[in-house]
Protein backbone atom coordinates (compact mmCIF):
# COMPACT_ATOMS: atom_id res chain seq x y z
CA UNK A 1 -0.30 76.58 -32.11
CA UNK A 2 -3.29 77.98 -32.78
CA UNK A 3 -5.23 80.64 -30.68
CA UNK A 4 -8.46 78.38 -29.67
CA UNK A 5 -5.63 76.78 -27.21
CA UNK A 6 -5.52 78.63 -23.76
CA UNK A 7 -1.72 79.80 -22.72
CA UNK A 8 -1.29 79.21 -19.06
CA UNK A 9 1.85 80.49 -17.53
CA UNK A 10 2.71 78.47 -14.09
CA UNK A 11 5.12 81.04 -12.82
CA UNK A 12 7.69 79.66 -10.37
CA UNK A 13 10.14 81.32 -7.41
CA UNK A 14 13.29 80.63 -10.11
CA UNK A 15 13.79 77.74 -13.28
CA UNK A 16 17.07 75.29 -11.84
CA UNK A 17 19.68 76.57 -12.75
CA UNK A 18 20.97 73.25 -13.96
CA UNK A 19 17.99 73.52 -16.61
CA UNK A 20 18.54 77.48 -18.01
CA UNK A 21 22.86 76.74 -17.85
CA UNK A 22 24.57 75.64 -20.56
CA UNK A 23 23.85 72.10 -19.90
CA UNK A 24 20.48 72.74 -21.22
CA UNK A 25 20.58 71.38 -24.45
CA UNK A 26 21.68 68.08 -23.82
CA UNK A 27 18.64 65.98 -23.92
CA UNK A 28 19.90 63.60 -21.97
CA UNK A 29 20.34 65.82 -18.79
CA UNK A 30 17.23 67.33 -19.66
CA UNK A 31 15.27 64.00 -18.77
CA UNK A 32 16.57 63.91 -15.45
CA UNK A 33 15.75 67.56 -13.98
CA UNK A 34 13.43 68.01 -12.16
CA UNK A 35 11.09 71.39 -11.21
CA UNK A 36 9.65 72.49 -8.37
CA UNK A 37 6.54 70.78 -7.62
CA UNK A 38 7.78 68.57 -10.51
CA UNK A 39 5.35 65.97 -10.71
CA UNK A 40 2.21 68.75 -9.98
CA UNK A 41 3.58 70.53 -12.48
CA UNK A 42 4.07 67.43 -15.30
CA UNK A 43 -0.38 66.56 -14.41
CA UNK A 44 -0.84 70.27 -15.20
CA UNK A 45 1.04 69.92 -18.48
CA UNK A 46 -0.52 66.43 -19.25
CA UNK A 47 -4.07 67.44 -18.17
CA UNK A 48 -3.41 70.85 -20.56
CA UNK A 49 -2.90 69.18 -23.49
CA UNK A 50 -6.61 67.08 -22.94
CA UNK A 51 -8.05 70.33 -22.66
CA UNK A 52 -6.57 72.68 -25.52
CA UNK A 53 -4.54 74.14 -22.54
CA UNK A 54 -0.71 74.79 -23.43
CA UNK A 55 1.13 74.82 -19.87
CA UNK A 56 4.28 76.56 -19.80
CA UNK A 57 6.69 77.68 -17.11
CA UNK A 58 8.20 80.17 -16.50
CA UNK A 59 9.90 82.76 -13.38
CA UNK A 60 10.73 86.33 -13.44
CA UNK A 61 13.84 85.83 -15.80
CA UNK A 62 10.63 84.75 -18.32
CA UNK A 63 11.80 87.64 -21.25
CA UNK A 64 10.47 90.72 -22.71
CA UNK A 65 6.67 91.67 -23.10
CA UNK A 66 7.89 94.56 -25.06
CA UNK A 67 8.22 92.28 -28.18
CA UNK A 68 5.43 90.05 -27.12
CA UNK A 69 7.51 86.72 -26.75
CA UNK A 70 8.78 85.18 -23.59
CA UNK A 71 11.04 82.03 -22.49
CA UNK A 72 10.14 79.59 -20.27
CA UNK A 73 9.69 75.40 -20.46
CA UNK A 74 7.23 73.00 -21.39
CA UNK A 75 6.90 69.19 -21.32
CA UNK A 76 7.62 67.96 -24.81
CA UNK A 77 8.69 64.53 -25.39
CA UNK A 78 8.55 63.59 -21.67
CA UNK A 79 11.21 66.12 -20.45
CA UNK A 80 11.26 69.68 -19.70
CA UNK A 81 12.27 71.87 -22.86
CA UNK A 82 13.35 75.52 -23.42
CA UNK A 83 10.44 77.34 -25.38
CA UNK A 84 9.32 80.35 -26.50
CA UNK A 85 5.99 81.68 -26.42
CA UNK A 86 3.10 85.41 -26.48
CA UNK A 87 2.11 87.10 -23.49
CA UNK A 88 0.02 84.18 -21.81
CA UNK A 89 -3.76 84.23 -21.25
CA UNK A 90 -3.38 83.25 -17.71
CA UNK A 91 -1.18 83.44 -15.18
CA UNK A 92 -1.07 80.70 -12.23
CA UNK A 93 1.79 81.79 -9.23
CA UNK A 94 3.10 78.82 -7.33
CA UNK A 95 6.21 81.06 -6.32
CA UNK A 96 7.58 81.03 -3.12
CA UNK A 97 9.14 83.88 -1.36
CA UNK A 98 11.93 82.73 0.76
CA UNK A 99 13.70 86.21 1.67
CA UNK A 100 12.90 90.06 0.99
CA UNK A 101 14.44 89.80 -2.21
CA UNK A 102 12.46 86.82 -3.91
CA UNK A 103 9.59 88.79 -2.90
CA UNK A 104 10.58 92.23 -4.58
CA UNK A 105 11.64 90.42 -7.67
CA UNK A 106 8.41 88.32 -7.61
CA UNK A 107 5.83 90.52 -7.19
CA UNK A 108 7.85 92.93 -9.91
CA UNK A 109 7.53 90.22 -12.33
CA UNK A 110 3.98 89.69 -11.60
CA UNK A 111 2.88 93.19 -12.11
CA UNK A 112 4.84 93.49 -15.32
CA UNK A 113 2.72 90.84 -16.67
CA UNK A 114 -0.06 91.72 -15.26
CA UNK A 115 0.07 95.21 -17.22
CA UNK A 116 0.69 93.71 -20.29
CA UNK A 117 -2.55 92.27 -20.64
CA UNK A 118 -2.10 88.24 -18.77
CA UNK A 119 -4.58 87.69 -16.40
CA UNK A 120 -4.06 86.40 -12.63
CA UNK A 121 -5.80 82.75 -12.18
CA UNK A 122 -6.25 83.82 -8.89
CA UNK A 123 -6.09 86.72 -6.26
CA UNK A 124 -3.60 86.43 -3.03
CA UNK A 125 -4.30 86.79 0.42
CA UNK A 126 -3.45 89.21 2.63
CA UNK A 127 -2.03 88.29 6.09
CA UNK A 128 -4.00 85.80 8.56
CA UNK A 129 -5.38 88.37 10.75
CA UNK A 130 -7.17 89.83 8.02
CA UNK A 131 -8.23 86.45 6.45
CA UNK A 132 -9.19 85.43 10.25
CA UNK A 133 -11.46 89.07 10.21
CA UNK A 134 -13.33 87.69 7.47
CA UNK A 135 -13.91 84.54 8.82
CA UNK A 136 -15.48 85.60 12.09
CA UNK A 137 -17.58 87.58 10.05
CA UNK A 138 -19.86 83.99 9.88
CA UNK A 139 -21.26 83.07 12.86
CA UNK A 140 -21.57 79.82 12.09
CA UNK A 141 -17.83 79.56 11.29
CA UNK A 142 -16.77 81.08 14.22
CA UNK A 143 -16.93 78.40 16.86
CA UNK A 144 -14.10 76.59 14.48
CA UNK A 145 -11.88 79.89 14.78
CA UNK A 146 -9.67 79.79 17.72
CA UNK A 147 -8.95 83.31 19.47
CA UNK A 148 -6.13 85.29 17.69
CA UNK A 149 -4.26 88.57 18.03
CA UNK A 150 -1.92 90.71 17.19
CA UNK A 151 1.50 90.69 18.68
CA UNK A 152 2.15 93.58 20.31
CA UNK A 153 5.06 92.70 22.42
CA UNK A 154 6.38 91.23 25.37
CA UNK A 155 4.53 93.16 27.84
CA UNK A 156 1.51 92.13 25.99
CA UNK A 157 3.00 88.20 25.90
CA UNK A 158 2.95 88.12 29.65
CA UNK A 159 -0.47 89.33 30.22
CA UNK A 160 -1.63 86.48 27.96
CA UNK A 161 0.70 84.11 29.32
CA UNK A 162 -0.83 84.93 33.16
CA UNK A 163 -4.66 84.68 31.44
CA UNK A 164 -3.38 81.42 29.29
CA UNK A 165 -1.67 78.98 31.72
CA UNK A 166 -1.90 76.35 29.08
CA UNK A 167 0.48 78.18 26.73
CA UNK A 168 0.65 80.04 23.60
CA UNK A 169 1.10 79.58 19.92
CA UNK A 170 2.96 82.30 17.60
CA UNK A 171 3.26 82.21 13.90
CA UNK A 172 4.28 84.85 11.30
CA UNK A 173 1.23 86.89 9.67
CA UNK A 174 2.44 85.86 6.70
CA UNK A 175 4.50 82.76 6.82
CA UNK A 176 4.12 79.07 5.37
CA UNK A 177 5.48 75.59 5.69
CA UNK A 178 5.74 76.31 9.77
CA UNK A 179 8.79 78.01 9.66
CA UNK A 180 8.92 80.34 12.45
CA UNK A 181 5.81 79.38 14.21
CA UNK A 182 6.70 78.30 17.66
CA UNK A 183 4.99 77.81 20.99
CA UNK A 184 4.92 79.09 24.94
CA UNK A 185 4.67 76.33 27.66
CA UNK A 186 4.54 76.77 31.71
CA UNK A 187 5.44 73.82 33.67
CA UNK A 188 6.44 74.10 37.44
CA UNK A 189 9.97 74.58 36.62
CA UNK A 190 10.52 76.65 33.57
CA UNK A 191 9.15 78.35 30.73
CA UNK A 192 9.78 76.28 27.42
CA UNK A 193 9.81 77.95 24.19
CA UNK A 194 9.71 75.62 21.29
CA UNK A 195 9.43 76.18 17.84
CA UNK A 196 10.85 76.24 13.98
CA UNK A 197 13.69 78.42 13.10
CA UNK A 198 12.82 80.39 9.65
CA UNK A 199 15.25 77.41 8.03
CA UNK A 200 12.81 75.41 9.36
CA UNK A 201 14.66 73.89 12.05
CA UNK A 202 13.45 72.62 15.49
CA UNK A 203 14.55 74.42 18.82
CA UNK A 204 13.76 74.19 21.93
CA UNK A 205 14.72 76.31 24.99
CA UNK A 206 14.19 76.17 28.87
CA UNK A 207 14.17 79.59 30.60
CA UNK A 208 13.83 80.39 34.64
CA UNK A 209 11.30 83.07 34.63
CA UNK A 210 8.45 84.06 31.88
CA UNK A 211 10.03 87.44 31.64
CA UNK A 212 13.29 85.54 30.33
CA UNK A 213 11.50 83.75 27.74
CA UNK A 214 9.11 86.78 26.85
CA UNK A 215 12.47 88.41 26.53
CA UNK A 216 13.84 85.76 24.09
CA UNK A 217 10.85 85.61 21.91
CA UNK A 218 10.22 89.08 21.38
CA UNK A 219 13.83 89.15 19.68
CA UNK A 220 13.16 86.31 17.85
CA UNK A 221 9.92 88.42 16.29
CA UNK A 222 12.20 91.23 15.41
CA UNK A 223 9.92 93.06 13.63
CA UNK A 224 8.14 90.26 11.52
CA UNK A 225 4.74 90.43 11.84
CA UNK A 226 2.85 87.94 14.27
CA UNK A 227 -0.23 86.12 15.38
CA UNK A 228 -1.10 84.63 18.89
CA UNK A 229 -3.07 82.08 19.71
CA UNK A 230 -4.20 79.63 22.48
CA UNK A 231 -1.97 76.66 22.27
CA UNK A 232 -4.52 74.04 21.38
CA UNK A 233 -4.95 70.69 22.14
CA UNK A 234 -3.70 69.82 18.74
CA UNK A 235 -1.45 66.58 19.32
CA UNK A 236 -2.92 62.89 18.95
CA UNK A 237 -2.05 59.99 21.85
CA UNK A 238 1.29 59.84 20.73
CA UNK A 239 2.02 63.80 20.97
CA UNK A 240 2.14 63.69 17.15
CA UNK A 241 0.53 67.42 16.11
CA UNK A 242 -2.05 66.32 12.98
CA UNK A 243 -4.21 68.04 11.08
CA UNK A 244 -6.55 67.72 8.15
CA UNK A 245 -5.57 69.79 4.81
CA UNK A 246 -8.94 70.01 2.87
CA UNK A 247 -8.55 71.27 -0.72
CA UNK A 248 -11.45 73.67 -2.39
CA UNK A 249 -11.48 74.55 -5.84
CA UNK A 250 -13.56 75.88 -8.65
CA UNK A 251 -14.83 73.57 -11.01
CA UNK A 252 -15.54 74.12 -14.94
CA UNK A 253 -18.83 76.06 -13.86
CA UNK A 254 -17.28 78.59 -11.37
CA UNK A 255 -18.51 76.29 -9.01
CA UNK A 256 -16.49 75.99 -5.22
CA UNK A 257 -16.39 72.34 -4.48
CA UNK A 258 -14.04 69.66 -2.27
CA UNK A 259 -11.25 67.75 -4.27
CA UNK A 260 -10.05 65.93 -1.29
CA UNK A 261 -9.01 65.75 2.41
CA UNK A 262 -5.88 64.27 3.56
CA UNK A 263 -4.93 63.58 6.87
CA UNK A 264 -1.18 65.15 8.33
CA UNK A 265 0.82 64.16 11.03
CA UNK A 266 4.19 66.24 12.07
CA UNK A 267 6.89 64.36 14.14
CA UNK A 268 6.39 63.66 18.19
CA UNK A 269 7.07 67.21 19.78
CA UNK A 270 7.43 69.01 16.69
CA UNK A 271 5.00 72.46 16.84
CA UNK A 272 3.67 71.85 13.71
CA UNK A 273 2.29 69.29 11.00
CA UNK A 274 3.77 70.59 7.92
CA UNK A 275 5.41 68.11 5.70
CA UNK A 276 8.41 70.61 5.38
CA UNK A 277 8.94 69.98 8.63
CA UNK A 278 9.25 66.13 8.56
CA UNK A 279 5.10 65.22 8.85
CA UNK A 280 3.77 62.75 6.50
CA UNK A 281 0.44 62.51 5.13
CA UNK A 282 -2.45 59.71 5.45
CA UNK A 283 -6.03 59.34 4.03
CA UNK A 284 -7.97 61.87 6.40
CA UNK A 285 -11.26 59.54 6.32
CA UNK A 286 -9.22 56.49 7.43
CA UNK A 287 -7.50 57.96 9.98
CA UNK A 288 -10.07 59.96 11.66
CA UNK A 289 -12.07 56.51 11.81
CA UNK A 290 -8.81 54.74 13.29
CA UNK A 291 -9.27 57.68 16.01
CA UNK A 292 -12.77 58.81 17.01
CA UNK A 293 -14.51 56.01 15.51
CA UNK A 294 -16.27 55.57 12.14
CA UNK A 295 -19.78 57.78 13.04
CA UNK A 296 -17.34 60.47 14.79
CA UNK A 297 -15.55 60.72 11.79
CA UNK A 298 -18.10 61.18 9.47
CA UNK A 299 -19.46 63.94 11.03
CA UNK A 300 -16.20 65.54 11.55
CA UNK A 301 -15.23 65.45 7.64
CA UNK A 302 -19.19 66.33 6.96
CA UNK A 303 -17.84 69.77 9.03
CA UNK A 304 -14.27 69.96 7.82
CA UNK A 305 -16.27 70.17 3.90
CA UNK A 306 -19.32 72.28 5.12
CA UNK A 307 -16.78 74.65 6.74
CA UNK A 308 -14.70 74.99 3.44
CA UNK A 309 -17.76 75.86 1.39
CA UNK A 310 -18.70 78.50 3.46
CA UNK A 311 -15.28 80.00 4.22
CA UNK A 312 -14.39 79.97 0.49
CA UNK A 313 -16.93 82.27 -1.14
CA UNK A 314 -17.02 84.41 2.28
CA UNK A 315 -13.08 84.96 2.05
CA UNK A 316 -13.87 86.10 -2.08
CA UNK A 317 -16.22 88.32 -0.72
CA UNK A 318 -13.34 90.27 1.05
CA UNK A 319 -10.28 89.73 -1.37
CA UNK A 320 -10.95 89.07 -4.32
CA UNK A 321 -11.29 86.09 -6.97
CA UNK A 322 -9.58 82.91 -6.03
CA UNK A 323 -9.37 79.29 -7.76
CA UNK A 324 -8.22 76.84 -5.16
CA UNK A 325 -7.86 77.25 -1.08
CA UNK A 326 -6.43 74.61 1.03
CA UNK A 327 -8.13 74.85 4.85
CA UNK A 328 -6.09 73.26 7.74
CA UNK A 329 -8.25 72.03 10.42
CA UNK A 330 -6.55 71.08 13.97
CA UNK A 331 -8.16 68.29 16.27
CA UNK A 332 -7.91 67.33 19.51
CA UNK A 333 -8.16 63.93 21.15
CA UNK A 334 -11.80 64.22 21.86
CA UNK A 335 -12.74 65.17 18.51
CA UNK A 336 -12.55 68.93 18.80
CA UNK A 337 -12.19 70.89 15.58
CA UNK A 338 -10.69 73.89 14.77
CA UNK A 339 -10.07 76.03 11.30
CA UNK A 340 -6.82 76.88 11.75
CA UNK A 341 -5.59 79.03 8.22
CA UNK A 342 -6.45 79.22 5.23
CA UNK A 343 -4.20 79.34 2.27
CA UNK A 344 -4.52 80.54 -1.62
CA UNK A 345 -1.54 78.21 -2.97
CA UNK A 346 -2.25 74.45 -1.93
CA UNK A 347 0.66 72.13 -2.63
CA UNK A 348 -0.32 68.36 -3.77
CA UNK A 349 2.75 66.67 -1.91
CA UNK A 350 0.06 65.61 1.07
CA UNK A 351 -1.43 63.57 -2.37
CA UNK A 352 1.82 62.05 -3.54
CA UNK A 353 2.54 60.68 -0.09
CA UNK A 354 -1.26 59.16 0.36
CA UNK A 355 -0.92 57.61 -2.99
CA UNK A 356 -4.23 59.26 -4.12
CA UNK A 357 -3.08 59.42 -7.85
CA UNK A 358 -6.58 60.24 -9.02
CA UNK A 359 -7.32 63.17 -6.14
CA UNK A 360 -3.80 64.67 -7.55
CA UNK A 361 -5.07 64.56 -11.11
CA UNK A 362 -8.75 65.79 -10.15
CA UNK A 363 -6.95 68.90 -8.48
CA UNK A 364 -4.89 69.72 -11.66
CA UNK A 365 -7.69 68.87 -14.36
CA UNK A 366 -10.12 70.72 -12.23
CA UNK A 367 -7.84 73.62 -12.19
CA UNK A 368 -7.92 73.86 -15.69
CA UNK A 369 -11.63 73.29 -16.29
CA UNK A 370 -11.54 76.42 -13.94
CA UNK A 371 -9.00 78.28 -16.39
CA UNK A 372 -10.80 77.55 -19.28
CA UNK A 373 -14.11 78.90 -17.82
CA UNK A 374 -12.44 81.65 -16.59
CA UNK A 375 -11.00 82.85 -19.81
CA UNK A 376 -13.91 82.46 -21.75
CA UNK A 377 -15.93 84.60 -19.38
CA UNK A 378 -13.01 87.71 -19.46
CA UNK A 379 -13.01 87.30 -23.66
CA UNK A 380 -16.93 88.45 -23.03
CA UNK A 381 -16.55 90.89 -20.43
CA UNK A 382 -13.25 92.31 -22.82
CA UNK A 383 -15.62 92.65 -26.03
CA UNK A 384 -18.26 94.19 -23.83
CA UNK A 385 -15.52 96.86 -22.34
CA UNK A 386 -14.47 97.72 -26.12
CA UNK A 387 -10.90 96.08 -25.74
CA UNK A 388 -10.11 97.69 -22.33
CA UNK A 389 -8.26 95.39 -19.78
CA UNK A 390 -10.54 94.14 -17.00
CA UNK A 391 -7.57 93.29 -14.51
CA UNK A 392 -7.84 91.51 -10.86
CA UNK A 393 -6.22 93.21 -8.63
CA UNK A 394 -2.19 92.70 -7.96
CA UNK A 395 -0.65 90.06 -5.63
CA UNK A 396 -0.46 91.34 -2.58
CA UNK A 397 2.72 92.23 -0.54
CA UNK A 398 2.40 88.74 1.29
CA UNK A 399 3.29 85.45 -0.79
CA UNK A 400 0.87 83.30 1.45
CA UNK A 401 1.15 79.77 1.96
CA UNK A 402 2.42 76.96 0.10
CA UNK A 403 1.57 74.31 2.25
CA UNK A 404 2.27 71.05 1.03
């Protein structure tokens, strides 16, 4: 293939094993395995070859850089095959750190590409608390930013439970798909702590006294890193948490722009409205009609896309270049909107489940169009450095969110 083609390397947490095993070469197996984020993942490779852009995937098993060749898999004849290809122009991480050692070997991998010369599609972010710093740097934005801190401990969860009466929200610095987040309520008889295990299971547990469940959350911290917040209003009339995802991306000019906005609901008295956790996912303009009212609603998503404009360049300002963010944005009954996280790796399963075929082939064609800008700009600025690497900076220590 020749080199007017971009290489884009999708690197992934780790290729099934059913697909690098020996069963590998029978075609007929092939057909049937799926990767994760399969059908993302199969518009990339479709939209790549529209656009002169070969897609391949690969994880940290991807080969040697010392020879200039690595292994990974690309969509060829409708199934997933072994291939072998150069150092890529690009790389695009959709890995997902699920324990300290996925993250080691992840952000080992990364770097060793990085140093050979491939470039990062995008930067990482660091932890919320210093993504929600930025953020309140804009004082327009911050009336959508809900009070957060640090957690300190359970000395620290008491005095905010005795200045908070309507209860608390916790979630890890750097977590994703709601798993560990979990939430402080005071009735008149106990203290109920609810929540998602890091499995991402529900729990739910009544203590006597707030010093017995400030007791029993500060062990479940450990010494993970956390955020409080007021527990907001965030459920709809039929205590089903929603939210609205809305996904920003570059276009083929550098260009931040909305792809879409979709609408998810978690499960009644579940903390959170992540699809991992059981939500499912609706057209955000219909619903939000169904709810406030057609006029309410189009101001709210006039907000929700304002907002994301102006939090997107702001939070490159701080960290670094970025191609795509995906903004939650927490309502209550009355209409009330908050901007709740932001985060650098979007899923498109909230697409899939809407039905929005064209919004999910937007996001990956725009992607590209972004890639393809992108590269030509760093061949310039690589001539004008006489052949020196212009790097972004590494992924960070955190693997932020990959929110469905």
């Amino acid at each position: 293939m020749d080199r007017l083609w971009l290489l884009l390397a999708v690197f992934i947490t780790r290729l099934p094993a059913s697909l690098v095993g020996a069963g590998c070469k029978d075609t007929e197996s092939t057909a049937r395995i799926r990767m994760p984020e399969d059908r993302f993942l199969r518009m990339l490779a479709a939209a790549g070859a529209q656009q002169r852009i070969r897609v391949v995937v690969i994880d940290a098993d991807f080969g040697s850089v010392q020879d200039g060749t690595m292994q990974g898999f690309e969509r060829t004849n409708g199934r997933w095959e072994p291939c072998s290809c150069p150092l890529p122009d690009l790389v695009y991480d959709r890995s997902f750190a699920r324990n300290a050692e996925d993250r080691v070997r992840i952000r080992k991998a990364l770097q060793t590409l990085i140093h050979a010369g491939a470039r990062p599609l995008s930067s990482e972010l660091p932890d919320k608390l210093l993504v929600q710093h930025a953020l309140v740097s804009d004082p327009e934005l911050v009336p959508l930013l809900p009070p957060t801190w640090p957690y300190r401990g359970k000395y620290q969860l008491l005095r905010l439970l005795r200045r908070r009466p309507e209860g608390l929200f916790l979630k890890p610095a750097a977590g994703s798909q709601g798993r560990g987040a979990l939430r402080i309520r005071q009735t008149s008889e106990a203290v109920i702590v609810e929540g998602r295990t890091r499995a991402n299971r529900m729990f739910s547990f009544r203590y006597a006294s707030a010093q017995e469940a400030a007791d029993r959350v500060d062990r479940f911290v450990g010494t993970s890193r956390y955020l409080i917040q007021p527990l907001l209003p965030l459920n709809d009339a039929d205590d089903q948490p929603h939210d609205v995802r809305l996904l920003m991306q570059k276009d083929g000019r550098g260009r931040w722009v909305s792809t879409c906005t979709v609408s998810r609901v978690g499960q009644s008295g579940s903390v959170t409205s992540n699809l991992h956790g059981g939500g499912t996912a609706q057209s955000a303009k219909e619903r939000l009609s169904r709810l406030y009212g057609g006029d309410k609603a189009e101001v709210l998503m006039r907000t929700i896309i304002n907002a994301g404009q102006q939090a997107a360049p702001l939070i490159e300002q701080h960290y670094g270049r970025f191609a795509e963010f995906g903004f939650d944005f927490g309502l209550s009954q009355g209409g009330t909107l908050w901007l709740l996280e932001a985060n650098s790796k979007p899923g498109r399963q909230s697409l899939k489940l809407t039905g929005d075929e064209r919004a999910e082939q937007l996001s990956a064609s725009r992607l590209l169009s972004y890639a393809r800008k992108l590269q030509g700009g760093m061949r310039l600025q690589s001539r004008a450095s006489s052949g020196h690497h212009l790097n972004a900076p590494f992924p960070s220590d955190y693997v932020q969110e990959v929110h469905p």
